[in-house]
C-alpha atoms as a PDB file:
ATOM      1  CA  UNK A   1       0.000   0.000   0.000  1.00  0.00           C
ATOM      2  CA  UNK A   2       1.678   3.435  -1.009  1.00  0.00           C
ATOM      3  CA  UNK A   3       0.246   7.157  -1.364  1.00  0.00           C
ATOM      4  CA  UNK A   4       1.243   9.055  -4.461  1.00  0.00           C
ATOM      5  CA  UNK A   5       1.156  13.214  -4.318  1.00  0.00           C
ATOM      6  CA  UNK A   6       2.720  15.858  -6.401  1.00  0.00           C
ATOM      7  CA  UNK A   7       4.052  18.563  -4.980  1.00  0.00           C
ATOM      8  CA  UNK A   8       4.978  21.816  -6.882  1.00  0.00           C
ATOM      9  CA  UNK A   9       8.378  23.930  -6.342  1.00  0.00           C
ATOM     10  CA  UNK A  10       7.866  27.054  -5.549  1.00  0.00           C
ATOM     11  CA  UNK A  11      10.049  30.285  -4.939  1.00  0.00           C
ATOM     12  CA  UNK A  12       9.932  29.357  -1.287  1.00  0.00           C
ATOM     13  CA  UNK A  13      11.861  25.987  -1.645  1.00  0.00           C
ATOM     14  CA  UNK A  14      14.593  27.503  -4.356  1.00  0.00           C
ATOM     15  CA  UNK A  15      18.007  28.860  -3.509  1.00  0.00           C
ATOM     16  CA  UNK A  16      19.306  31.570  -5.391  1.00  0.00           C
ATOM     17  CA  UNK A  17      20.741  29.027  -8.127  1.00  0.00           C
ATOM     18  CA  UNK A  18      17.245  27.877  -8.909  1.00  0.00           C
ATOM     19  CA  UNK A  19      17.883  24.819  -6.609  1.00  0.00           C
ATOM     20  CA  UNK A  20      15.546  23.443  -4.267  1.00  0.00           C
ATOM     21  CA  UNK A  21      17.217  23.646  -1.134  1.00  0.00           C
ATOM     22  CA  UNK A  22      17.341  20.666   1.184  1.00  0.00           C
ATOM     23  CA  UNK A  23      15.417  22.324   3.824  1.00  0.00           C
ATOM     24  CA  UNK A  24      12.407  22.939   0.831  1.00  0.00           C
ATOM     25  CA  UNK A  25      13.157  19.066  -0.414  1.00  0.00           C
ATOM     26  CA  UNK A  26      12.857  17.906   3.129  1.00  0.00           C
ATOM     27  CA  UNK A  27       9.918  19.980   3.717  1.00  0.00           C
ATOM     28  CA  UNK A  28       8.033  18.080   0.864  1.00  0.00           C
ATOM     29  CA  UNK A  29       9.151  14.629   2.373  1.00  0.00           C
ATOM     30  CA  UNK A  30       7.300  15.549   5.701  1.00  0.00           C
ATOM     31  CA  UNK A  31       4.298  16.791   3.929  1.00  0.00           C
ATOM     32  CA  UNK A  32       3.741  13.768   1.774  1.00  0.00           C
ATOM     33  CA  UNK A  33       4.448  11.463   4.616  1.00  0.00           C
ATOM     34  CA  UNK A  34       1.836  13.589   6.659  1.00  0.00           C
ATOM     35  CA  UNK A  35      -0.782  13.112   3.995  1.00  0.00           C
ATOM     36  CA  UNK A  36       0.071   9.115   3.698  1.00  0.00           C
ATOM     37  CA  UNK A  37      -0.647   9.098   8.065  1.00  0.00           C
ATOM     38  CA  UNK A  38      -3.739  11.079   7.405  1.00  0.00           C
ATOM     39  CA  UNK A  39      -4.842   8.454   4.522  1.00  0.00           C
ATOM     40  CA  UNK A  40      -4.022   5.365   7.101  1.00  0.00           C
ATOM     41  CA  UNK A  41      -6.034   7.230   9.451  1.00  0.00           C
ATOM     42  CA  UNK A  42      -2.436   7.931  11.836  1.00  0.00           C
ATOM     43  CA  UNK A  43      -2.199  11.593  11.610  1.00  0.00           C
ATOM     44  CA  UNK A  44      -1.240  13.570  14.332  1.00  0.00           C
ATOM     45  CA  UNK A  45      -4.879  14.066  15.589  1.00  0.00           C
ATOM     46  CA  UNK A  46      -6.053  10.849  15.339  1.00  0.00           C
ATOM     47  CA  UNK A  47      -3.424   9.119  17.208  1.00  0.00           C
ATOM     48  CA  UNK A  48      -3.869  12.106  19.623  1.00  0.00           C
ATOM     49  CA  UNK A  49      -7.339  10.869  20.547  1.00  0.00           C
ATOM     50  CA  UNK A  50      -6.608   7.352  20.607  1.00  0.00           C
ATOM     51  CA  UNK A  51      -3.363   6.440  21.750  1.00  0.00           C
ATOM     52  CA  UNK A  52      -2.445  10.299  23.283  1.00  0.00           C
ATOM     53  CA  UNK A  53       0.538   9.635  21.051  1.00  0.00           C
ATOM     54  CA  UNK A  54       2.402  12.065  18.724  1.00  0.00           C
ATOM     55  CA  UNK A  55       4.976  11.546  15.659  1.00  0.00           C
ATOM     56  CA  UNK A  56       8.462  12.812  15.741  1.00  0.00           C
ATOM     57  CA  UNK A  57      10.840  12.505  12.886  1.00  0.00           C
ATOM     58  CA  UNK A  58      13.968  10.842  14.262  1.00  0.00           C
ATOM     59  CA  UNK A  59      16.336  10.409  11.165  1.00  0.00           C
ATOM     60  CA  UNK A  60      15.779  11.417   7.418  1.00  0.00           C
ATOM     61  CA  UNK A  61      17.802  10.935   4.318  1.00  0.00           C
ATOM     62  CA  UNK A  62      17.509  11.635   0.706  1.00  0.00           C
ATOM     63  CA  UNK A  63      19.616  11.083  -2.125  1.00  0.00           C
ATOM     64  CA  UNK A  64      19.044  13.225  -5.530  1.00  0.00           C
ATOM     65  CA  UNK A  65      20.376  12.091  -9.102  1.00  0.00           C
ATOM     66  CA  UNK A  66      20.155  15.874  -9.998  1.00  0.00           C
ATOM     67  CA  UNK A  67      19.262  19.595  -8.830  1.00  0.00           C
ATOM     68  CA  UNK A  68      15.845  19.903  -8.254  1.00  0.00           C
ATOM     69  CA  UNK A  69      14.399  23.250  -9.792  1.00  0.00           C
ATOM     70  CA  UNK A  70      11.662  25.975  -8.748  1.00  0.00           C
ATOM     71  CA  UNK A  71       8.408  25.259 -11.253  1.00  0.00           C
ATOM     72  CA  UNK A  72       9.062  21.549 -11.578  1.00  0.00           C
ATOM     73  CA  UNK A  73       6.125  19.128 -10.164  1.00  0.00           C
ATOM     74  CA  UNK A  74       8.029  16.809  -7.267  1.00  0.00           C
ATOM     75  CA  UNK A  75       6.014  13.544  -7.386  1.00  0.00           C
ATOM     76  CA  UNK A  76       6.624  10.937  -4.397  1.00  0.00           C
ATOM     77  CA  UNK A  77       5.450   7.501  -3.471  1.00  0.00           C
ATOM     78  CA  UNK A  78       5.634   6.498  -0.283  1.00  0.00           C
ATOM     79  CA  UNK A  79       4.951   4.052   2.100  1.00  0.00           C
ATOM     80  CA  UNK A  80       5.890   2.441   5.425  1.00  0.00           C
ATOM     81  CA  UNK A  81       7.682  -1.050   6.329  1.00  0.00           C
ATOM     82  CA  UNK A  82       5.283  -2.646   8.786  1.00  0.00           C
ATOM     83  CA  UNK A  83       4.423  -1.181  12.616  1.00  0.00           C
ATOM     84  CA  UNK A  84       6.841  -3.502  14.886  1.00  0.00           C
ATOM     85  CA  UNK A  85       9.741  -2.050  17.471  1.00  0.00           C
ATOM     86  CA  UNK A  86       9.280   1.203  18.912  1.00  0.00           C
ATOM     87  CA  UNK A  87      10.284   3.019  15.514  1.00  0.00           C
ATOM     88  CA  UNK A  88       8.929   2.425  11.526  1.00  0.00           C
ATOM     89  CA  UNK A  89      10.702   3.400   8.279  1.00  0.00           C
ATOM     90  CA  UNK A  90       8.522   5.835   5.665  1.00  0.00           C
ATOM     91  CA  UNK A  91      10.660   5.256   2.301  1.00  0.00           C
ATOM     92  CA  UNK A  92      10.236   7.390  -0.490  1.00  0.00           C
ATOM     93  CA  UNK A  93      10.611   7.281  -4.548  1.00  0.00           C
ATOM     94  CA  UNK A  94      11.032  10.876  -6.431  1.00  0.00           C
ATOM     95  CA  UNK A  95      10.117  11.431 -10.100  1.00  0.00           C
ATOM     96  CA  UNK A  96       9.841  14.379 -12.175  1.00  0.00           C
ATOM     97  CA  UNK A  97       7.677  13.588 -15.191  1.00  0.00           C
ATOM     98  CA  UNK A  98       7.582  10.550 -14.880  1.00  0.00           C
ATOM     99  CA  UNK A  99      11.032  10.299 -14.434  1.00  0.00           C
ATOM    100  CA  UNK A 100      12.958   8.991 -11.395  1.00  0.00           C
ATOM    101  CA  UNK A 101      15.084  11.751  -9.677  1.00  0.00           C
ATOM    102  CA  UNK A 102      15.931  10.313  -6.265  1.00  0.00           C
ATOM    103  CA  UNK A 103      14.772   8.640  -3.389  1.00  0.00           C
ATOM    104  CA  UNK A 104      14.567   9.070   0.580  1.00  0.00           C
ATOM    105  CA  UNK A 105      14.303   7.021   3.710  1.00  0.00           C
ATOM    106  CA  UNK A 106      12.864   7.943   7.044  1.00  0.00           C
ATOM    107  CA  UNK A 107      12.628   6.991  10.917  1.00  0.00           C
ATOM    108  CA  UNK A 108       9.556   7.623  12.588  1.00  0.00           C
ATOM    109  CA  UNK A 109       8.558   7.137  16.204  1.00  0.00           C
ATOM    110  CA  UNK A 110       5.598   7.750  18.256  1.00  0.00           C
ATOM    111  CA  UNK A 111       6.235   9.531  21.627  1.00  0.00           C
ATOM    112  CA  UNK A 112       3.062   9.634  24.482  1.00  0.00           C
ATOM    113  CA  UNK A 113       2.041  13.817  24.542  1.00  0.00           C
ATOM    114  CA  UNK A 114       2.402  13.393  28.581  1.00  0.00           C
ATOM    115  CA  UNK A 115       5.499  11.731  29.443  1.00  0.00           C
ATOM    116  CA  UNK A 116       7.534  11.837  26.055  1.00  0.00           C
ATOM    117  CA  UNK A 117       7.864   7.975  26.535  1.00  0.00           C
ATOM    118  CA  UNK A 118       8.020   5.914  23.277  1.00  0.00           C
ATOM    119  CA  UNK A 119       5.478   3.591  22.386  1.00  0.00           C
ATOM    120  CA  UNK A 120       5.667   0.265  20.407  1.00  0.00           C
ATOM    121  CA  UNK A 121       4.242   0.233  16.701  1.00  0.00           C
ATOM    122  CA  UNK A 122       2.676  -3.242  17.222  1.00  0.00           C
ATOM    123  CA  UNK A 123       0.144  -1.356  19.499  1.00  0.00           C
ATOM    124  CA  UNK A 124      -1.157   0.876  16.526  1.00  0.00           C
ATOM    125  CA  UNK A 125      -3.816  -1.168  14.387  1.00  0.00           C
ATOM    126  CA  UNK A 126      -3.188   1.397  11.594  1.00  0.00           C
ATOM    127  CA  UNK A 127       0.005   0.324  11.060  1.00  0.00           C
ATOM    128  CA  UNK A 128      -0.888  -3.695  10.303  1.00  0.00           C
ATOM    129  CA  UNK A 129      -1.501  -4.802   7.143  1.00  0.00           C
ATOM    130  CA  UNK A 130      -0.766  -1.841   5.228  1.00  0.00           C
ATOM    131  CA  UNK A 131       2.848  -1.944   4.123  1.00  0.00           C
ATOM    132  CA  UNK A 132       4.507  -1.093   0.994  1.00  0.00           C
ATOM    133  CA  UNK A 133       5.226  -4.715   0.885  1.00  0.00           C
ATOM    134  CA  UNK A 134       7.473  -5.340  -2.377  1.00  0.00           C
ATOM    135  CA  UNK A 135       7.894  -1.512  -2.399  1.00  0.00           C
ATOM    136  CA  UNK A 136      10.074  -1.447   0.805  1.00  0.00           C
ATOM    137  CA  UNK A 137      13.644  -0.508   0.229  1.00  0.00           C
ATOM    138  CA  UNK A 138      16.894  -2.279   2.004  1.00  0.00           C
ATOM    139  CA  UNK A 139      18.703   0.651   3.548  1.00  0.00           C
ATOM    140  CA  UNK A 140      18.824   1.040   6.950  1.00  0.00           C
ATOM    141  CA  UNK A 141      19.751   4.461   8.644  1.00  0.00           C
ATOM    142  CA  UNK A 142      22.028   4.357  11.625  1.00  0.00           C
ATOM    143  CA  UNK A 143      23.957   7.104  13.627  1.00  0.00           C
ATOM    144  CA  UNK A 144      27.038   7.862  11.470  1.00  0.00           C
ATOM    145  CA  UNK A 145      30.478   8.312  13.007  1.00  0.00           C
ATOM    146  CA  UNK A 146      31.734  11.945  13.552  1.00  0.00           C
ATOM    147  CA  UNK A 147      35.126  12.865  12.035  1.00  0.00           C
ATOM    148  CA  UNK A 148      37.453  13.071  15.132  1.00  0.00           C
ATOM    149  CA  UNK A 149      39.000  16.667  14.763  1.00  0.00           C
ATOM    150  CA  UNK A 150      35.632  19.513  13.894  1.00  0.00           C
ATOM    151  CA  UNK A 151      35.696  23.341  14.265  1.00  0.00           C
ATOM    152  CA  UNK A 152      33.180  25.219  15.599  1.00  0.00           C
ATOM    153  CA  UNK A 153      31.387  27.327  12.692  1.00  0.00           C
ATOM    154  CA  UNK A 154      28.579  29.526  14.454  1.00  0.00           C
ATOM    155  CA  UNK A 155      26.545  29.876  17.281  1.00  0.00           C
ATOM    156  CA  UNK A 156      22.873  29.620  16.336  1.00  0.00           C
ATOM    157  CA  UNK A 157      19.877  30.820  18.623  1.00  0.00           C
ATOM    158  CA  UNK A 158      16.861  29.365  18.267  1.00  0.00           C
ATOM    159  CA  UNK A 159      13.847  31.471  18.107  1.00  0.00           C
ATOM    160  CA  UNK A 160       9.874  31.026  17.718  1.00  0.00           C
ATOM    161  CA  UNK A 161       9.974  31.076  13.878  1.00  0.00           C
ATOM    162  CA  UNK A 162      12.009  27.835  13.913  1.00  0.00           C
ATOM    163  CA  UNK A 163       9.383  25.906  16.109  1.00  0.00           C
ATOM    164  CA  UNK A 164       6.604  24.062  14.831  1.00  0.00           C
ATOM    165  CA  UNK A 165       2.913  22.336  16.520  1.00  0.00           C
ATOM    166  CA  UNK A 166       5.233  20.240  18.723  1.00  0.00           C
ATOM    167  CA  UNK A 167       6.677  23.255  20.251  1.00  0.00           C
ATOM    168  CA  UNK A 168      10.139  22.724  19.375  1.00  0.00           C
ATOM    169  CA  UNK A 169      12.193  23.425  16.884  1.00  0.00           C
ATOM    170  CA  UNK A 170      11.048  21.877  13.485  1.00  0.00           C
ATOM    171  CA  UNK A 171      12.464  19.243  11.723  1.00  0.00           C
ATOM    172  CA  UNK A 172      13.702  20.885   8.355  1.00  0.00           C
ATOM    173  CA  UNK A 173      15.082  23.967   9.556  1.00  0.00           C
ATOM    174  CA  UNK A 174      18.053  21.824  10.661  1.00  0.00           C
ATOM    175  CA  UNK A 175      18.617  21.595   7.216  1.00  0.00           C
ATOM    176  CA  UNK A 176      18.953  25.032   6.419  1.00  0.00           C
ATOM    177  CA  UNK A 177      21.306  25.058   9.838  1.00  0.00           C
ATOM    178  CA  UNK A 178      23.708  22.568   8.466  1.00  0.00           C
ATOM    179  CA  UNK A 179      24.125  24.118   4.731  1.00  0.00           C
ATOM    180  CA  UNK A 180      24.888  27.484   6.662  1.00  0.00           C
ATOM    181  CA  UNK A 181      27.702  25.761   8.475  1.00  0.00           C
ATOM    182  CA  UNK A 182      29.007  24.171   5.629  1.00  0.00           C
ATOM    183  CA  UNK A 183      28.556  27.741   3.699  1.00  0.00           C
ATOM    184  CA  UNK A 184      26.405  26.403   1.130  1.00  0.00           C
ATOM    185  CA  UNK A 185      26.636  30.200   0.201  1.00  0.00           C
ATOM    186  CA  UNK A 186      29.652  29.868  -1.089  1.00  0.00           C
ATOM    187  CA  UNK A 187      29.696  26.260  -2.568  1.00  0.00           C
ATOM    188  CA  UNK A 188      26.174  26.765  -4.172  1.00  0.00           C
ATOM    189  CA  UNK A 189      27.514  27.820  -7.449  1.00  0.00           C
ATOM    190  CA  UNK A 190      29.736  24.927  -7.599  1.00  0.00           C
ATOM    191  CA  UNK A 191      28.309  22.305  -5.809  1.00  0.00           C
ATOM    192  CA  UNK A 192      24.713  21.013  -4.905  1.00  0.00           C
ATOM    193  CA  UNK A 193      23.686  18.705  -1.708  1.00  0.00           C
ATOM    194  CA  UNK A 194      23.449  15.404  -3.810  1.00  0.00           C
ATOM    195  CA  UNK A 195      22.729  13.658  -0.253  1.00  0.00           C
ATOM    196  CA  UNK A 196      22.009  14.198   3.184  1.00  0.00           C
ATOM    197  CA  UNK A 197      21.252  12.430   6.344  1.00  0.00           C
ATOM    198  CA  UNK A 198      20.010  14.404   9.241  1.00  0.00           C
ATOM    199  CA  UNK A 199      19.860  12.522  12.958  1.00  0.00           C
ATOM    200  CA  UNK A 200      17.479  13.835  15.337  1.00  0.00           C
ATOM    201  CA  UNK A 201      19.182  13.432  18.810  1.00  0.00           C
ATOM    202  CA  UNK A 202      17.398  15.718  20.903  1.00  0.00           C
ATOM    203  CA  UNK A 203      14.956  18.830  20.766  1.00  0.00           C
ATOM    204  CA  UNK A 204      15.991  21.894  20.334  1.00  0.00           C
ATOM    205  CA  UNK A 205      13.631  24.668  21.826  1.00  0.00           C
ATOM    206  CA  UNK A 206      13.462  28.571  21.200  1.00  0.00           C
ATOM    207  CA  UNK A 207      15.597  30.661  23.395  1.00  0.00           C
ATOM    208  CA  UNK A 208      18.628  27.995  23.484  1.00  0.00           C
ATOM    209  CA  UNK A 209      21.666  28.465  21.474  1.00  0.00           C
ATOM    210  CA  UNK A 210      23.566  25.777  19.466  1.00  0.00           C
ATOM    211  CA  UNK A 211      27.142  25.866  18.240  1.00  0.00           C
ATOM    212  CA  UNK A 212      27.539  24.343  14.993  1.00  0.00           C
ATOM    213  CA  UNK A 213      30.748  22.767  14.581  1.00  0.00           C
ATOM    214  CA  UNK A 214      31.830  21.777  11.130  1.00  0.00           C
ATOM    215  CA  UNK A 215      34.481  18.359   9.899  1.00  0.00           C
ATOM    216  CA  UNK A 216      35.098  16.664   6.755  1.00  0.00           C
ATOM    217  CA  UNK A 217      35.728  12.855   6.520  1.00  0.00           C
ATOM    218  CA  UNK A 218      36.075  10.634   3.094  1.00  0.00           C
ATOM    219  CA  UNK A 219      34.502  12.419   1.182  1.00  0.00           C
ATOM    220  CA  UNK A 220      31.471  13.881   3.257  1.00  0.00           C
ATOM    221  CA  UNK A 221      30.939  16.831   4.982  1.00  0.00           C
ATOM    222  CA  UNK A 222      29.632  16.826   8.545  1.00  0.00           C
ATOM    223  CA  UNK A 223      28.179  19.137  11.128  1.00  0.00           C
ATOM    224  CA  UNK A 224      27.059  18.655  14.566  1.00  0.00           C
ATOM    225  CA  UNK A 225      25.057  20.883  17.074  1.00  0.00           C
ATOM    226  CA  UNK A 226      25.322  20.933  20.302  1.00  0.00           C
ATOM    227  CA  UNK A 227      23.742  22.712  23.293  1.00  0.00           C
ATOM    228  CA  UNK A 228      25.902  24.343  26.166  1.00  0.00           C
ATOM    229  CA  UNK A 229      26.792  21.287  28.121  1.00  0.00           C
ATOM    230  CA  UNK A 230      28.210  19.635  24.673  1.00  0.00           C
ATOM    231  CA  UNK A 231      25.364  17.674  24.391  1.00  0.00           C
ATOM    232  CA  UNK A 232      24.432  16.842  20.482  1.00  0.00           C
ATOM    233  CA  UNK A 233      21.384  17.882  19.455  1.00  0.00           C
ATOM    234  CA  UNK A 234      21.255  16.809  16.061  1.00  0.00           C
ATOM    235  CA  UNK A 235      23.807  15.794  13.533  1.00  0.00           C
ATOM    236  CA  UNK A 236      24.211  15.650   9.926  1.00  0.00           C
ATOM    237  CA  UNK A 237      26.024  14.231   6.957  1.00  0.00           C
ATOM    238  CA  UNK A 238      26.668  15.898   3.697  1.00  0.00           C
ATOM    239  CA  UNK A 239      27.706  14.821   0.020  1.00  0.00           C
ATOM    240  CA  UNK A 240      28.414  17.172  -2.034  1.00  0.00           C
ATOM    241  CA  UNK A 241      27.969  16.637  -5.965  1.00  0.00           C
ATOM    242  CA  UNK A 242      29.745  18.797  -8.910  1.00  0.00           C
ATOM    243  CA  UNK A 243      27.322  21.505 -10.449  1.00  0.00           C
ATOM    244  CA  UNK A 244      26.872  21.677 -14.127  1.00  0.00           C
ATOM    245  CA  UNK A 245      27.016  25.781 -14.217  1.00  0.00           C
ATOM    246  CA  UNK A 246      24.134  25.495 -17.179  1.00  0.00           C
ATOM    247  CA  UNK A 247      22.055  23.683 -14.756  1.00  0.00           C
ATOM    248  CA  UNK A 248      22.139  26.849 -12.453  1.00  0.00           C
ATOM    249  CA  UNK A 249      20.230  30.579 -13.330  1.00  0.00           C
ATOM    250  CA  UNK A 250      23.251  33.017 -14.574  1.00  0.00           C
END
């Protein structure tokens, strides 16, 4: 079982190379996996009033075989792996007229509203039955290892138009925080985020500060925030891909 939505990209979502930023990319992933709950009857409202449960993202990554650009129609399929453990995967498949673009993988998990406890997916009846069977892709997503040696880029305060309905800070502004530390300003004209991984660790709320601090390991580029006890808040892992200049607005 799988939805299917199309999702336009508008001037919100584009970078000033015509490129969909990860942060706009990422915010089309959670609204297409928000209108596959709401089909299965698991949106936030309904498991609310049945379970007193609510979603949270935990990890999300995408992979693109090119730029994504402002006008084009994004169409996704997606669909979950099965409701067992205390997390389920939401995979994704990306086309562009009818052609495939990229994919994306996610890690959901369903927290109780009162004590922030997580709760098992065999409990939810919405969940059984109504996988994407055949669909389901392989990949797993784990916590990545951390280069050893990373500078600290910038301090970032959080602030009420990063939170969301949960009351913290929302899931794809982390994006845009980790292609400012990497200076996607800079690299944008060269280079576009072919891949990224993001790891929820911990919430971030308004009125706290992160540092961002900023490594490079085979390859990847990586960036970690952390509160002011060092804690990590959320990490993430970057590839960057070679831009074709004609691909980009002059």
């Amino acid at each position: 079982m799988y939805f299917e939505g199309g999702y336009p990209i508008d001037s919100r979502d584009v970078d000033p190379w015509n490129h969909c930023k990860p942060s706009g990319l990422m915010g089309i992933l959670q609204e297409a996996a928000v209108a596959a709950a709401c089909e299965l009857h698991a949106s936030r409202p309904e498991m609310m009033e049945k379970y007193n449960l609510f979603w949270m993202l935990a990890r999300m990554w995408y992979r693109l075989d090119r730029p994504l650009k402002w006008n084009e129609t994004l169409s996704i399929r997606t669909w979950h792996r099965g409701g067992s453990g205390a997390s389920s995967y939401r995979d994704f498949d990306l086309f562009v007229d009818g052609k495939p673009v990229g994919e994306a993988v996610s890690v959901w998990v369903l927290a109780d509203a009162d004590t922030h406890r997580l709760a098992r997916m065999s409990k939810i009846e919405e969940f059984q039955g109504t996988d994407g069977g055949e669909l389901c892709k392989d990949k797993s997503l784990s916590r990545f290892k951390l280069p050893q040696e990373m500078a600290a880029a910038d301090h970032r305060a959080m602030h009420y138009s990063d939170t969301d309905i949960n009351g913290h800070v929302n899931n794809v502004r982390y994006a845009d925080f980790i292609c400012d530390a990497i200076r996607m300003d800079q690299l944008g004209q060269d280079f576009y985020v072919s891949a990224l991984q993001v790891d929820y660790l911990a919430e971030c709320m308004a009125g706290e500060t992160i540092t961002l601090f900023t490594g490079e390991q085979d390859g990847l580029r990586y960036v970690r925030g952390a509160d002011a006890a060092g804690k990590s808040r959320f990490e993430g892992a970057v590839t960057l891909t070679p831009l074709d200049r004609a691909s980009a607005i002059k």
